[in-house]
Protein backbone atom coordinates (compact mmCIF):
# COMPACT_ATOMS: atom_id res chain seq x y z
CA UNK A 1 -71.30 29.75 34.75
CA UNK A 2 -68.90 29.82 37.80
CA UNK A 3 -68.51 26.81 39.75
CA UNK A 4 -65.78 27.46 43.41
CA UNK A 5 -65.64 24.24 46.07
CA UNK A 6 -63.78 23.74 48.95
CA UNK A 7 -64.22 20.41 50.71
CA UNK A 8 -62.20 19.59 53.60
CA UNK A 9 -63.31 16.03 54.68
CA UNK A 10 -61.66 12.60 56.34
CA UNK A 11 -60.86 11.76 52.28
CA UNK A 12 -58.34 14.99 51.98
CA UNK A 13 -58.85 18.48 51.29
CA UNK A 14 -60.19 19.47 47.93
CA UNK A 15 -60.38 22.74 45.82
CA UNK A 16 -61.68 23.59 42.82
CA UNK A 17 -62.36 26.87 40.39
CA UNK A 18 -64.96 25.67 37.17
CA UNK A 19 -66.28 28.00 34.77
CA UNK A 20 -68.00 27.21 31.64
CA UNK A 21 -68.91 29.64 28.88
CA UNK A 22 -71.58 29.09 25.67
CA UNK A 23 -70.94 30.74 22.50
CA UNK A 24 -73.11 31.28 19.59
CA UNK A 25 -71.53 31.51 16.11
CA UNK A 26 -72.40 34.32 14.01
CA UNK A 27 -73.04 34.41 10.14
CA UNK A 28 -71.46 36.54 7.69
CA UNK A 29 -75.05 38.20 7.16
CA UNK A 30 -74.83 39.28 10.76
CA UNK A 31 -77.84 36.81 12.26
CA UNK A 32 -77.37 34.92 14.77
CA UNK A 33 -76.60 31.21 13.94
CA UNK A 34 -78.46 28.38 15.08
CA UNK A 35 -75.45 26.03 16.53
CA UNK A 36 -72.97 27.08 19.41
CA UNK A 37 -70.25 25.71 21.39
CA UNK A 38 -69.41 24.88 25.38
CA UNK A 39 -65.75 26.37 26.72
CA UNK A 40 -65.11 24.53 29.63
CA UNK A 41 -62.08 25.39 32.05
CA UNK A 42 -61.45 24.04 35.17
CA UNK A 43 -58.33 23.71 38.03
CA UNK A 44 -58.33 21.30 40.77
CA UNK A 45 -56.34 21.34 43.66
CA UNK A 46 -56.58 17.60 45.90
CA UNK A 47 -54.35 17.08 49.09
CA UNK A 48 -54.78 13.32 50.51
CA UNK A 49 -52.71 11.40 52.86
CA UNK A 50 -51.00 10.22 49.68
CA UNK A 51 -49.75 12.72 48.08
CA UNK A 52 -50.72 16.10 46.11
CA UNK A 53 -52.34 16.60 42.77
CA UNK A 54 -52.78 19.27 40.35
CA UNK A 55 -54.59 19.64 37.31
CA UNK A 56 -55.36 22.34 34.91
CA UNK A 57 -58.34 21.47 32.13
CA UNK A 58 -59.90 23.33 29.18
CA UNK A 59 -62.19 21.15 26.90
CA UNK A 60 -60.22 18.19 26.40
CA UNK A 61 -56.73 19.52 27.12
CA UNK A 62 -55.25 18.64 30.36
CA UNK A 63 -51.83 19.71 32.37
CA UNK A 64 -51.21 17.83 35.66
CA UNK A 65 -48.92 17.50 38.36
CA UNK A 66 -49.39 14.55 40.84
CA UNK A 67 -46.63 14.24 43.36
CA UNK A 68 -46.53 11.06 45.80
CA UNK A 69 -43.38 9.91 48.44
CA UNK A 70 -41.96 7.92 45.44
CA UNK A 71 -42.13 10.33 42.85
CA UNK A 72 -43.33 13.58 40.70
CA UNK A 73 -44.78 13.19 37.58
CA UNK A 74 -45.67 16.05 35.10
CA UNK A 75 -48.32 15.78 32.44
CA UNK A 76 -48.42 18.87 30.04
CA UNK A 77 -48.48 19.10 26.35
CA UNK A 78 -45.39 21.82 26.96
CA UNK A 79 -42.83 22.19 29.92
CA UNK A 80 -41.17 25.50 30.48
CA UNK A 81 -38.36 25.88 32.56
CA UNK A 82 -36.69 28.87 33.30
CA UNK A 83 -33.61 29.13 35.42
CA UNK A 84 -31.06 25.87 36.03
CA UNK A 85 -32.41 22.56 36.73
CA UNK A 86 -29.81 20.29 39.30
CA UNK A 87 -30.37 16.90 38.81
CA UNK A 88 -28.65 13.48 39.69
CA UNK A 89 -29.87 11.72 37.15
CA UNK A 90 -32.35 12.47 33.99
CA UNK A 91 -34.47 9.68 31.95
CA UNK A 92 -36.09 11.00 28.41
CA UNK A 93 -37.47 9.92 25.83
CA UNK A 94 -36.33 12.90 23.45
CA UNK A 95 -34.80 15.89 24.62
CA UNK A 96 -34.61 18.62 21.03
CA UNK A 97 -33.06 22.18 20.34
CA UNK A 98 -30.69 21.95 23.61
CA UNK A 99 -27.13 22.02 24.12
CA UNK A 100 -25.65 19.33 26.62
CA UNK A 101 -22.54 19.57 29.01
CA UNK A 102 -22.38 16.74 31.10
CA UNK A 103 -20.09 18.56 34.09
CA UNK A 104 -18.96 22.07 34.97
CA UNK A 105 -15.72 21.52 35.32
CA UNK A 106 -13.31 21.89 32.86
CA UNK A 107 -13.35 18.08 31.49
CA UNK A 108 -16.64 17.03 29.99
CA UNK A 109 -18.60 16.33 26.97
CA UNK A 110 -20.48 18.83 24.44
CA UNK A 111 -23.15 17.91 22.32
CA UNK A 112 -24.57 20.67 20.37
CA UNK A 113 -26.38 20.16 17.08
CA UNK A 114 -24.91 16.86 15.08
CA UNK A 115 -21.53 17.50 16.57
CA UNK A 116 -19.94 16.08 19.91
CA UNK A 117 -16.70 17.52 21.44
CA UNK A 118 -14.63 15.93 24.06
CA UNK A 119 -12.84 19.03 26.22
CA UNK A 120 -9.68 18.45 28.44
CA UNK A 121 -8.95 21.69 30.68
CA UNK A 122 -11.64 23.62 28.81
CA UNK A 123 -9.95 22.39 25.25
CA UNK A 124 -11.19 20.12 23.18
CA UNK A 125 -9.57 16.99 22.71
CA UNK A 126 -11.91 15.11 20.22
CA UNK A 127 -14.44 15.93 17.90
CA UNK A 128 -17.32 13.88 16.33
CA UNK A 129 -20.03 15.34 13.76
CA UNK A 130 -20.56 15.42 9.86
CA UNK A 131 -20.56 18.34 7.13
CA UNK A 132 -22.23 18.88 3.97
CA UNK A 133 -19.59 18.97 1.68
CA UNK A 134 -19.87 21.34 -1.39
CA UNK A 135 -20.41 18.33 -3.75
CA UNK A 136 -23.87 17.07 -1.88
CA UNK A 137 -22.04 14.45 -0.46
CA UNK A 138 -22.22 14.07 3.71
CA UNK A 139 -18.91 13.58 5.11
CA UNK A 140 -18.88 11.99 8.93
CA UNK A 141 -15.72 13.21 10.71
CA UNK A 142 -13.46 11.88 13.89
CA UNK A 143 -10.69 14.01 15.03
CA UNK A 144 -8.34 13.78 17.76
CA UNK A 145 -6.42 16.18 19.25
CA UNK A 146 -8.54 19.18 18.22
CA UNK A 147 -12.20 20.68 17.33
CA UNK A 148 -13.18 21.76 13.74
CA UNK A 149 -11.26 21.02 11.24
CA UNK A 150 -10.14 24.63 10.07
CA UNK A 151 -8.64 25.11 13.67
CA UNK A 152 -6.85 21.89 13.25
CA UNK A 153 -3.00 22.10 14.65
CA UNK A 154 0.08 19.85 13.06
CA UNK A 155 -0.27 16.52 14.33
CA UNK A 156 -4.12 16.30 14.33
CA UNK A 157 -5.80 12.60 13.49
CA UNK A 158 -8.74 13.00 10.85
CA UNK A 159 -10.87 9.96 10.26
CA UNK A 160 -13.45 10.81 7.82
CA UNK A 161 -15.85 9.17 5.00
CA UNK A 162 -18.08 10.45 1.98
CA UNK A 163 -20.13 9.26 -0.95
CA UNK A 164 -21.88 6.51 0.86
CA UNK A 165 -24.07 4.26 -1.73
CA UNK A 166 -22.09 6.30 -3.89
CA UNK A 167 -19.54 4.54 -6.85
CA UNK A 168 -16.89 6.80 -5.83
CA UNK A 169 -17.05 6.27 -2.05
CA UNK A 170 -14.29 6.81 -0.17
CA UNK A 171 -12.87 7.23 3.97
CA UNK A 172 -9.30 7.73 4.46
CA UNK A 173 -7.58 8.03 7.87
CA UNK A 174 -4.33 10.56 8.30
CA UNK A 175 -2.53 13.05 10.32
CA UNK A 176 -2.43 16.59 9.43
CA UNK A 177 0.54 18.87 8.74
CA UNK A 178 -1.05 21.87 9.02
CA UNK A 179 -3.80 23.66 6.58
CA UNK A 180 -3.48 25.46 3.60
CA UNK A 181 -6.10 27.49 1.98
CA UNK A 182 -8.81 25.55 4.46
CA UNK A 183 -7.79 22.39 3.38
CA UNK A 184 -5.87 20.08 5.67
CA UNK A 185 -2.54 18.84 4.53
CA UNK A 186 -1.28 15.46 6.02
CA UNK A 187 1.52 14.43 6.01
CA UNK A 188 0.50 10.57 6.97
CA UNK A 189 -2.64 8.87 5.35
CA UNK A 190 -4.35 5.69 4.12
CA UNK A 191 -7.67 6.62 1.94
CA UNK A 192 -9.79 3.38 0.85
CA UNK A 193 -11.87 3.30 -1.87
CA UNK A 194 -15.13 1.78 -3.07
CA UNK A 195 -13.75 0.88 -6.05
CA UNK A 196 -10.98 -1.76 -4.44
CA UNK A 197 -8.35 0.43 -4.18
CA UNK A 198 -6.53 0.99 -1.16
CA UNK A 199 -3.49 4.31 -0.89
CA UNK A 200 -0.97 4.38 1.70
CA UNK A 201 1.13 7.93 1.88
CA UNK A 202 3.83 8.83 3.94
CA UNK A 203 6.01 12.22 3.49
CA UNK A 204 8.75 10.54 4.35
CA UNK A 205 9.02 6.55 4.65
CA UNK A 206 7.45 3.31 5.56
CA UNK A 207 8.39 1.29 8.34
CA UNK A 208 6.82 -2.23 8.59
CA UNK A 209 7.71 -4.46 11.74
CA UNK A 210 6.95 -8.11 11.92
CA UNK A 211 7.92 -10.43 14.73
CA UNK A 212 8.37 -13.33 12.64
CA UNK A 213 10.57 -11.32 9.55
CA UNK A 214 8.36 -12.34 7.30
CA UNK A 215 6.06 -10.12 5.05
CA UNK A 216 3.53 -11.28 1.86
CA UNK A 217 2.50 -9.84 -0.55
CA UNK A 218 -0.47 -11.56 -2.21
CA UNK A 219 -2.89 -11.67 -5.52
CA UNK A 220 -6.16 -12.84 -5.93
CA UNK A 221 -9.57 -13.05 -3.52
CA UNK A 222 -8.32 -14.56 -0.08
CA UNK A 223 -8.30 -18.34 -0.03
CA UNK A 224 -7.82 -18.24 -4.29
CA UNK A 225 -4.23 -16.52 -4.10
CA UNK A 226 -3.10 -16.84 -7.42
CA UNK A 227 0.82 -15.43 -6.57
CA UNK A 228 2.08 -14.64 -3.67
CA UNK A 229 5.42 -12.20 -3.07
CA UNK A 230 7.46 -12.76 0.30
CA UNK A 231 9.88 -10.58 1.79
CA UNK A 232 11.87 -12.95 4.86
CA UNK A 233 14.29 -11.54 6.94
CA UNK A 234 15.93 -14.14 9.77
CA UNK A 235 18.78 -11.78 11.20
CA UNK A 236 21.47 -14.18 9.07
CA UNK A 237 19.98 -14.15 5.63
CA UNK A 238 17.52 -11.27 3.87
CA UNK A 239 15.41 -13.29 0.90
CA UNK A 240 13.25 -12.33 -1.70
CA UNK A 241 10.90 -15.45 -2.85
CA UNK A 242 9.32 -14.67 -6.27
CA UNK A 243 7.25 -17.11 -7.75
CA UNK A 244 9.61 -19.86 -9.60
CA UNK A 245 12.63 -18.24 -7.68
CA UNK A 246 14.34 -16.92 -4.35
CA UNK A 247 17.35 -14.22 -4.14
CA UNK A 248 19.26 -14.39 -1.03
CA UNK A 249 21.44 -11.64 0.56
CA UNK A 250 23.27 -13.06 3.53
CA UNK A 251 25.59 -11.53 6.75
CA UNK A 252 27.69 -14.26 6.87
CA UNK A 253 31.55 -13.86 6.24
CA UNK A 254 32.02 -14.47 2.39
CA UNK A 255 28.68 -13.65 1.45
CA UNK A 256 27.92 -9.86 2.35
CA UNK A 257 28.77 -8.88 -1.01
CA UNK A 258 26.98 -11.52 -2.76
CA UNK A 259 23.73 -11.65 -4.15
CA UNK A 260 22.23 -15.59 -4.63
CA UNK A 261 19.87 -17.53 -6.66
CA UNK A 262 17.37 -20.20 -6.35
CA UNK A 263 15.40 -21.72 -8.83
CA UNK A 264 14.07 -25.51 -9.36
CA UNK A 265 17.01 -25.89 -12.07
CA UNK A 266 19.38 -25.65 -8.81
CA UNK A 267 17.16 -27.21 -6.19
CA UNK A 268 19.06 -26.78 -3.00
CA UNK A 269 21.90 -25.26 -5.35
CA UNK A 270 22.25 -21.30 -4.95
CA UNK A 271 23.71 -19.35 -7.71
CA UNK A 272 25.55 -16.47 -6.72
CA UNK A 273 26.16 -12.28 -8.47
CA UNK A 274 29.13 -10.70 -7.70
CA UNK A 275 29.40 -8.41 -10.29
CA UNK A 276 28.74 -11.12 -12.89
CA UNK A 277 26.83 -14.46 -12.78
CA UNK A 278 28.36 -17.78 -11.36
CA UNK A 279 26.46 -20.82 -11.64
CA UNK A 280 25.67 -23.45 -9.39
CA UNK A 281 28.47 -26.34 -10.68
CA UNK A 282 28.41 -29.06 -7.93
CA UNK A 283 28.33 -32.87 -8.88
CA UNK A 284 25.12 -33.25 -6.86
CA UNK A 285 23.27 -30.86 -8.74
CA UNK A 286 23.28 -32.53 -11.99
CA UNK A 287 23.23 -35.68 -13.67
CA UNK A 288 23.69 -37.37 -17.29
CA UNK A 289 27.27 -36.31 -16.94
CA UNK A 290 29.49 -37.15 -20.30
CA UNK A 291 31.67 -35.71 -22.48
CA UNK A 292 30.55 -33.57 -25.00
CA UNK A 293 30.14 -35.20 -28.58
CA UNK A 294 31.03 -33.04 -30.56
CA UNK A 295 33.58 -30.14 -31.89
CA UNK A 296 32.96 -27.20 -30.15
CA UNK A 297 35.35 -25.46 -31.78
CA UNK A 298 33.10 -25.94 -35.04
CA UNK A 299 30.39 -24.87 -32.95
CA UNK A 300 32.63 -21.29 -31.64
CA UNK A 301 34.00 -21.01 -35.19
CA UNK A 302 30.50 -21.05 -36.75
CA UNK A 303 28.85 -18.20 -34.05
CA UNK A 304 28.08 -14.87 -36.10
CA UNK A 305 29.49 -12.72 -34.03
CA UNK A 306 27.36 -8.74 -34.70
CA UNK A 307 27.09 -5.51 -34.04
CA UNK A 308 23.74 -4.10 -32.98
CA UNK A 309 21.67 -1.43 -31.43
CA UNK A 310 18.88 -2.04 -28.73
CA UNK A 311 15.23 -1.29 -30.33
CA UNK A 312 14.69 0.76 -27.35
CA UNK A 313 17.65 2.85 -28.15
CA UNK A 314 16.97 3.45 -31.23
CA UNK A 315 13.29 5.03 -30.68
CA UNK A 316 15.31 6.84 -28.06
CA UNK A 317 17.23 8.36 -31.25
CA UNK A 318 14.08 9.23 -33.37
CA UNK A 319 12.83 10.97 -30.03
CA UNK A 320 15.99 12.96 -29.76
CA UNK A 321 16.03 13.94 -33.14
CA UNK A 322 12.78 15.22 -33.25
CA UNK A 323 13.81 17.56 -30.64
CA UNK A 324 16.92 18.49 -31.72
CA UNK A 325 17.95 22.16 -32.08
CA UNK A 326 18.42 22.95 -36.05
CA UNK A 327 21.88 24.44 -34.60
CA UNK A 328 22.86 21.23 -33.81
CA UNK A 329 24.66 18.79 -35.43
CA UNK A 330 22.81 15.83 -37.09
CA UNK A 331 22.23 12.47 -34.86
CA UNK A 332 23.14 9.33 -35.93
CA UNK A 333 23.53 5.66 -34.29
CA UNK A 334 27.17 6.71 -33.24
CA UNK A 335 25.14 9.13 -30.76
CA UNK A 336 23.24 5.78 -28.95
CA UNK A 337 25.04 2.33 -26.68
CA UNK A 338 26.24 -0.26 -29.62
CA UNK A 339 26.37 -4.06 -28.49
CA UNK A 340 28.14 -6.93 -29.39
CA UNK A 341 26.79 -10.81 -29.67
CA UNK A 342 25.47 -13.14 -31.28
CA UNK A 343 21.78 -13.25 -32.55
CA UNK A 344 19.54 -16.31 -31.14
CA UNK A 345 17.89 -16.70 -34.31
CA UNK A 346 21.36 -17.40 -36.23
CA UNK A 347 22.96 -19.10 -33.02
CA UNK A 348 23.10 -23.35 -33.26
CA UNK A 349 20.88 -24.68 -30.13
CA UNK A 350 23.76 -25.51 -28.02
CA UNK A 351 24.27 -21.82 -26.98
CA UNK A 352 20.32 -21.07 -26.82
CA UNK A 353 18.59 -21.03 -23.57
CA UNK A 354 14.98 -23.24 -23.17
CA UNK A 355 13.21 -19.78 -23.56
CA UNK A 356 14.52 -20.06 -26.74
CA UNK A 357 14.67 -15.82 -26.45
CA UNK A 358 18.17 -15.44 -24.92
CA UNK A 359 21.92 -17.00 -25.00
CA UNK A 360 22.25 -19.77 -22.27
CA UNK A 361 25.82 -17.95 -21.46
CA UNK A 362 26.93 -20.60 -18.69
CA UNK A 363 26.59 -23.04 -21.95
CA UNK A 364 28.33 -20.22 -24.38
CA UNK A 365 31.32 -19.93 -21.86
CA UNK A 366 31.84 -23.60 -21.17
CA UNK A 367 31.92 -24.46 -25.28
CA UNK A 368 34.07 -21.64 -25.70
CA UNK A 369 36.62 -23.19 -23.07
CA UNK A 370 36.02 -26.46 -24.43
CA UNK A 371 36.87 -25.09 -28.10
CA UNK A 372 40.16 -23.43 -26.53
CA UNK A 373 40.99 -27.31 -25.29
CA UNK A 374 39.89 -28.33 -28.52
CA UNK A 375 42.90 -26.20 -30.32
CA UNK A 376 45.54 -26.07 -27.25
CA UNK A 377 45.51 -30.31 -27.75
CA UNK A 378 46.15 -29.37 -31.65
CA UNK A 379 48.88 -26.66 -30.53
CA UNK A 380 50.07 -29.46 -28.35
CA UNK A 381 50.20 -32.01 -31.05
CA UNK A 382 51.77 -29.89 -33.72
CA UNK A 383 54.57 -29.04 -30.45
CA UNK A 384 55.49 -32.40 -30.36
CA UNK A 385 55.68 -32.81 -34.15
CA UNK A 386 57.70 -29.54 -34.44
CA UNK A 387 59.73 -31.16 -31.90
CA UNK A 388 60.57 -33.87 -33.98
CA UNK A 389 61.50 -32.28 -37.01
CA UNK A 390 63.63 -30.19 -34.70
CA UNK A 391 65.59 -32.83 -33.73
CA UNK A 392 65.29 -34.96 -37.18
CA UNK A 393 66.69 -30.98 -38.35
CA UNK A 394 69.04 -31.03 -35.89
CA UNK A 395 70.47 -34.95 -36.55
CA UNK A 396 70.63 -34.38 -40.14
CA UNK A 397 72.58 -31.18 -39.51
CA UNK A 398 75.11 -33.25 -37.62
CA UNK A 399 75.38 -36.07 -40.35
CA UNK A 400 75.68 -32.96 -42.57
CA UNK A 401 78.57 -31.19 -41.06
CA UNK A 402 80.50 -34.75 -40.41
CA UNK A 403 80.19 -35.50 -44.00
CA UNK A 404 81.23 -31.94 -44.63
CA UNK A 405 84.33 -32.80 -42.56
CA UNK A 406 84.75 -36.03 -44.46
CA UNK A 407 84.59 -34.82 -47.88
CA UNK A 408 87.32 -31.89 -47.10
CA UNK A 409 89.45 -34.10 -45.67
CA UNK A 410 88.86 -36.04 -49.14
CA UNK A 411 89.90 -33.21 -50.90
CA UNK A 412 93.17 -32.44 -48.96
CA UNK A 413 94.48 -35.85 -48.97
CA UNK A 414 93.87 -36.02 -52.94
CA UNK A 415 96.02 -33.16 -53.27
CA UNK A 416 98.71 -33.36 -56.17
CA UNK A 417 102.13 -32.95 -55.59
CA UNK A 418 103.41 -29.47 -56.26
CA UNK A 419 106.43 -30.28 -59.28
């Protein structure tokens, strides 16, 4: 059935095409069946004062296209465009399968698939998408300075993660040095791990800058710091604080050359290397001052004074021999460093430091100079005496000779007469 109006009235001007068709269903016997069905199509054309509307209807399915002074609204299961479309501005709730440019010039913005590019004079300049790596694992990727990866020149930024929810999750940040076999090489990078650890690279070297010159290094979970290693720098001295002590480098005239300690033993005391060890020796560092109380030349006299070879060395030796040539000669101890000193476990305390592992040697020295005293006041003593018997030598030398004198004078005046 065919149903055509066209009403032109004070309401607007109306037109409409209807047509309705019945069919019957038919069996796989060839009869006719009993039930049927009603195709209903219909289009509609209405012009009012207000605005225009279209509509296209089959059954339930309905396109339309109303159009008022405000605005233009489309109603359609499906939308097909062909040609451009010019707009100013575009709101959607989902637009799928298309490829966006947001200008036609040479700067503007791609987004094509999962990936977003960022073009500067028709090159891009930034890139933002994610791969399936050969593993399983999705990598998200940031790059600056280029596209795709593989096209990557030197000096490219990669920002990239992988292994999310994953144990061995990891992102790491870098620049590239160019690309070998497909894989980027950079020459700069920091790559953090799930797993707590964090790697810093650099081809070349580190520079760190701080305003204040001061740099720590920490241990433990922040606010728990269990140790803490600082690195100060104040343009007139360089220092290295370790835990129980500091070692100072400074500029200053008499010190370039000089490498000092601090420890609590010294308090504001600073020991000093220049090529060997001097002690911190002012009066105001220490206190119980007295004489010592007993020999230290006993002390010196009883220190066991050996020859030895560092453990160390020695596996050093076993090594060596084991991969000696047979040509060669035999290795022996003369072949590895021999030391001399004493042993702490057959040293007296006075020379043993409170580690009770090494020789104090600031002690060792100072008992060994007091030992010298010990025996240059004995040299002294035994000068003197020598002295004496020199001169007690000397006196009865002179009473000796006089006598001498005396008793040959003796003789000559006893002297018989000649007949």
């Amino acid at each position: 059935m065919i149903d055509n109006r066209f009403t032109i009235n004070e309401q607007g001007i109306n037109a409409a095409a209807k047509k309705t068709e019945v069919y019957t269903k038919t069996q796989a016997d060839g009869q006719f069946a009993t039930g049927s069905y009603v195709r209903a199509m219909e289009t509609r054309l209405q012009l009012t004062e207000k605005g225009v509307s279209i509509s296209v209807k089959e059954n339930d399915v309905i396109a339309a296209i109303n159009m008022s002074k405000e605005s233009i609204k489309l109603n359609a299961a499906r939308i097909d465009l062909v040609g451009k479309v010019n707009a100013e501005w575009i709101k959607a709730g989902l637009l799928s399968g298309c490829q966006n440019r947001t200008s036609n010039t040479d700067n503007y913005v791609s987004l094509d698939d999962q990936f977003i590019r960022l073009y500067e004079r028709g090159v891009a300049r930034a890139f933002l998408g994610h791969y399936r790596r050969s593993d399983g694992a999705v990598q998200p990727t940031f790059i600056l300075g280029h596209d795709e990866k593989t096209n990557a020149p030197e000096g490219t930024l990669f920002m990239s993660q992988a292994g999310a929810g994953w144990s061995g999750a990891y992102a790491s940040i870098g620049i590239s040095n160019g690309i070998v076999d497909g894989a980027v090489q950079k020459s700069v990078y920091w790559e953090l791990q799930r797993n707590g650890l964090s790697v810093l690279n650099a081809n070349d070297y580190h520079v760190f800058y701080a305003g204040s010159g001061s740099w720590y290094f920490r241990g433990g979970k922040p606010g728990l710091y269990q140790t803490s290693l600082v690195v100060e720098d104040n343009s007139t001295d360089s220092d290295l604080r370790l835990p129980n002590i500091t070692l100072r480098n400074g500029r200053a005239a008499g010190y370039t050359g000089i490498i000092q300690v601090k420890s609590p033993v010294t308090q504001n005391g600073w020991g000093s290397v220049q090529g060997n060890f001097m002690s911190p020796s002012l009066r105001e560092y220490k206190s119980n001052i007295r004489d010592v109380s007993f020999s230290a030349l006993e002390k010196i006299r009883n220190v066991r004074v050996r020859q030895f070879n560092y453990k160390n060395a020695v596996n050093e030796l076993y090594k060596m021999r084991e991969e000696r040539s047979p040509n060669n000669p035999p290795l022996t101890t003369e072949d590895i460093k021999t030391y001399y000193g004493a042993i702490v476990d057959e040293c007296d305390e006075a020379f043993i430091d409170e580690s009770g592992k090494g020789i104090h040697l600031y002690s060792y020295s100072s008992l060994t100079i007091k030992a010298l005293q010990e025996v240059d006041a004995t040299v002294q003593e035994q000068e003197v005496e020598i002295a004496n018997i020199k001169l007690q030598v000397a006196s009865q030398e002179g009473r000796i000779a006089r006598l001498e004198e005396l008793l040959l004078q003796q003789l000559i005046n006893k002297k018989p007469e000649q007949p």
